[in-house]
Protein backbone atom coordinates (compact mmCIF):
# COMPACT_ATOMS: atom_id res chain seq x y z
CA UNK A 1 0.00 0.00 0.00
CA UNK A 2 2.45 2.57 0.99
CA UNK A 3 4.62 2.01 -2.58
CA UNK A 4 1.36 2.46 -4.31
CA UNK A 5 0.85 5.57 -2.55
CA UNK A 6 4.35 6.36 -3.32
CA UNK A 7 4.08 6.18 -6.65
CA UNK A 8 0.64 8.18 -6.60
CA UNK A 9 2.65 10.94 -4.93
CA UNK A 10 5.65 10.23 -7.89
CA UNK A 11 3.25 10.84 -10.72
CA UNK A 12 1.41 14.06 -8.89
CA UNK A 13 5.07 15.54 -8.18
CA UNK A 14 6.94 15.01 -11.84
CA UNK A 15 7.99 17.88 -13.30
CA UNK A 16 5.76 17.49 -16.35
CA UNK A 17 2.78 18.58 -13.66
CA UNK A 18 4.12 20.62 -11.44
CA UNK A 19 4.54 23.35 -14.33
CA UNK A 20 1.19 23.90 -14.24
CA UNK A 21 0.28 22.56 -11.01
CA UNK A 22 -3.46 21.16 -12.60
CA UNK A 23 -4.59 17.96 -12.45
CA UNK A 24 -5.26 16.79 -16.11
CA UNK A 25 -7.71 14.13 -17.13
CA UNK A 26 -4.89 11.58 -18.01
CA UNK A 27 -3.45 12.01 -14.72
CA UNK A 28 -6.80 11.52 -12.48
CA UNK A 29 -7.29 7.90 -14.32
CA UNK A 30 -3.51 7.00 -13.86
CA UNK A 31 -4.31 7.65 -10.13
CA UNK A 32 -7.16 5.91 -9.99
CA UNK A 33 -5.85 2.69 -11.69
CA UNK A 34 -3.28 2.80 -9.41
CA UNK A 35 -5.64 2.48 -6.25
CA UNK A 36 -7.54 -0.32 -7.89
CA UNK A 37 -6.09 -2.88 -5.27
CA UNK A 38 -6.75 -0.25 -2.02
CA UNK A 39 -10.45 -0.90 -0.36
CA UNK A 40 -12.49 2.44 -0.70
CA UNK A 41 -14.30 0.97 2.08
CA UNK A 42 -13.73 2.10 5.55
CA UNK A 43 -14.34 -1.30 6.95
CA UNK A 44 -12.33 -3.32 4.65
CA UNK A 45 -9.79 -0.52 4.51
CA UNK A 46 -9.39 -0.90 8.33
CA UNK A 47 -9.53 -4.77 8.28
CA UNK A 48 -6.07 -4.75 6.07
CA UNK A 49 -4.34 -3.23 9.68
CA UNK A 50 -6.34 -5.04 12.04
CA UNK A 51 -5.08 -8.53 10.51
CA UNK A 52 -1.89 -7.08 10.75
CA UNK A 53 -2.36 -4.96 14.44
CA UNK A 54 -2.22 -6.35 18.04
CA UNK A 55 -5.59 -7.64 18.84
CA UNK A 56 -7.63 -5.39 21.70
CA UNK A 57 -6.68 -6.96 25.47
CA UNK A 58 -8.56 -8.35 27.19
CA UNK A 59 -7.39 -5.69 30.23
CA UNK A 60 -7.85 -2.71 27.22
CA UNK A 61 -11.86 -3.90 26.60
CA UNK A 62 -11.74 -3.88 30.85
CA UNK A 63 -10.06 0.19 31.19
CA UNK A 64 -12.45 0.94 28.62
CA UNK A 65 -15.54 -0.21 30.00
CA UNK A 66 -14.57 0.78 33.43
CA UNK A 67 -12.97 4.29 32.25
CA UNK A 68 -14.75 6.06 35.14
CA UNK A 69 -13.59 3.54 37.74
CA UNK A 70 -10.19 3.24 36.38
CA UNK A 71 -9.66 7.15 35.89
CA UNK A 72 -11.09 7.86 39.58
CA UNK A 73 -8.67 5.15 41.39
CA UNK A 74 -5.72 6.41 39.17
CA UNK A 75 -5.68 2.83 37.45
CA UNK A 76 -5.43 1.00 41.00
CA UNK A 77 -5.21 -2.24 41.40
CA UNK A 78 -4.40 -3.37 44.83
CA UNK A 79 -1.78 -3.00 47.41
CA UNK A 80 2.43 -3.26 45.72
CA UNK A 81 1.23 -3.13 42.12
CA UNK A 82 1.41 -1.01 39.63
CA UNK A 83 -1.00 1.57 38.57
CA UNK A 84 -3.00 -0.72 35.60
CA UNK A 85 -2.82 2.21 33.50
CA UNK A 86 1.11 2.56 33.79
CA UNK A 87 1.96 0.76 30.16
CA UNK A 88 0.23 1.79 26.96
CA UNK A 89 -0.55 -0.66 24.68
CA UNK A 90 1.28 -1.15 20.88
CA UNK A 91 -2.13 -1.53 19.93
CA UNK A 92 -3.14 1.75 20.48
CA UNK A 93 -0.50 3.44 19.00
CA UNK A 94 -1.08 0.96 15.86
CA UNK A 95 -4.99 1.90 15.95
CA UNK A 96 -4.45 5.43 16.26
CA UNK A 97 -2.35 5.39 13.49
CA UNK A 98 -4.78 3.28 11.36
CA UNK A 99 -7.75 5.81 11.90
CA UNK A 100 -5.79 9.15 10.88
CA UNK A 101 -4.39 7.13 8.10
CA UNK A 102 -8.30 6.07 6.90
CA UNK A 103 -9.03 9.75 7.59
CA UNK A 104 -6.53 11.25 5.47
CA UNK A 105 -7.11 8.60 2.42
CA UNK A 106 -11.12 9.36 3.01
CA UNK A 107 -10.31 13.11 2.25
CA UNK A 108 -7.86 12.08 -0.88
CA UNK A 109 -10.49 9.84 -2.19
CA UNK A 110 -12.86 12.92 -1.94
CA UNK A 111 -10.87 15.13 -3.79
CA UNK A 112 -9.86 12.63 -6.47
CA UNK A 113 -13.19 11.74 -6.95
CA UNK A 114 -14.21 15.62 -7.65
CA UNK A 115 -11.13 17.00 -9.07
CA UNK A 116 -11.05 18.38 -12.82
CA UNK A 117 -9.02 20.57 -15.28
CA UNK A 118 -9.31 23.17 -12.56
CA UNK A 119 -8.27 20.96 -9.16
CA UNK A 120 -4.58 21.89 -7.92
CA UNK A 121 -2.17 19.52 -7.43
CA UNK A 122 -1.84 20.64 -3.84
CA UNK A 123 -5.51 19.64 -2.74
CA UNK A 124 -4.42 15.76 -3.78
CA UNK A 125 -0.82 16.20 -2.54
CA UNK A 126 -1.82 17.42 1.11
CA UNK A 127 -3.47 14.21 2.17
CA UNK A 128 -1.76 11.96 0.39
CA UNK A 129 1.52 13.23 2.16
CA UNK A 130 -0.64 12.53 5.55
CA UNK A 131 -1.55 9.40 4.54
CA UNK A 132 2.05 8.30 3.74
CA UNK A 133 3.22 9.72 7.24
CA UNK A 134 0.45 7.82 8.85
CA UNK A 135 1.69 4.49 7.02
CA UNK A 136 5.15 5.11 8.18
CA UNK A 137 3.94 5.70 11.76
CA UNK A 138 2.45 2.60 11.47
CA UNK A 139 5.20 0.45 10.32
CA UNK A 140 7.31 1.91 13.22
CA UNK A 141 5.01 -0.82 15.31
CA UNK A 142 5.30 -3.89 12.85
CA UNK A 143 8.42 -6.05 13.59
CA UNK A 144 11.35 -4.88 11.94
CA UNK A 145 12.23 -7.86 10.16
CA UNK A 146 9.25 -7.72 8.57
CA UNK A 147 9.46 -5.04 6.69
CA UNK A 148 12.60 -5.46 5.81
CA UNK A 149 11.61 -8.78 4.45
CA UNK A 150 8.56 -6.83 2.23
CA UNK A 151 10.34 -4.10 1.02
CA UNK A 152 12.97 -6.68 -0.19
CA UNK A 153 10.13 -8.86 -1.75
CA UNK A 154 9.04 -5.68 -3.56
CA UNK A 155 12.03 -4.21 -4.95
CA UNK A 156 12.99 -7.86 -6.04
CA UNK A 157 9.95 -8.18 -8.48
């Protein structure tokens, strides 16, 4: 996803269109070919990280339910232990990241969808750029070898 994206940013930022910094015809269907393989769907979109995210623990579902409780006793949770709100989960960090990134490729997919002869460059390049942030906030919570072992896989091809 995030060398698609790249790519998408590639062909918005070559010098042939930032002359005139337009979108042209040509260059909306380019874009949209490329996203073929990218769910417009928020719920599909969002399942692509959650197979790949820590699941929600057990203890997260309880803090969440209980948020009143939990914020009230300062996360207590009995004599000599620590406070139960003292670690944040990787999840969260990886959910977090997973909404803003939906969010940002939402508002491309809105401005793709309406841009014309007349659309700037700009209003496509602004969320795209947070989308690709968003992916590489992500990634810093997926095990290293990992993505080493992808982006090896896809420059090999």
């Amino acid at each position: 996803m995030k060398e698609t994206l790249i790519n998408v940013q590639i062909k918005l930022t070559s010098e042939k269109n930032i002359p005139n910094s337009h979108v042209n015809e040509e260059l909306i269907t380019s874009i949209k070919y490329s996203l073929s393989d990218i769910p417009d769907d928020e719920k599909q979109f969002k399942k692509i990280f959650d197979e790949y995210s820590d699941p929600v623990s057990y203890k997260q579902k309880y803090m969440d339910s209980n948020a009143f409780v939990v914020y009230y006793t300062n996360g207590f949770d009995g004599p000599g232990r620590d406070s139960i709100e003292k670690e944040t989960p990787k999840q969260i960090f990886q959910y977090g990241a997973r909404n803003d990134i939906w969010g940002a490729y939402d508002d491309f997919l809105a401005e793709l969808k309406f841009a014309d002869s007349n659309s700037d460059i700009i209003d496509l390049l602004v969320p795209l750029n947070k989308i690709i942030d968003g992916l590489n906030e992500y990634l810093k919570y997926a095990p290293k070898d990992d993505v080493q072992k992808a982006t090896s896989i896809l420059y090999v091809q």
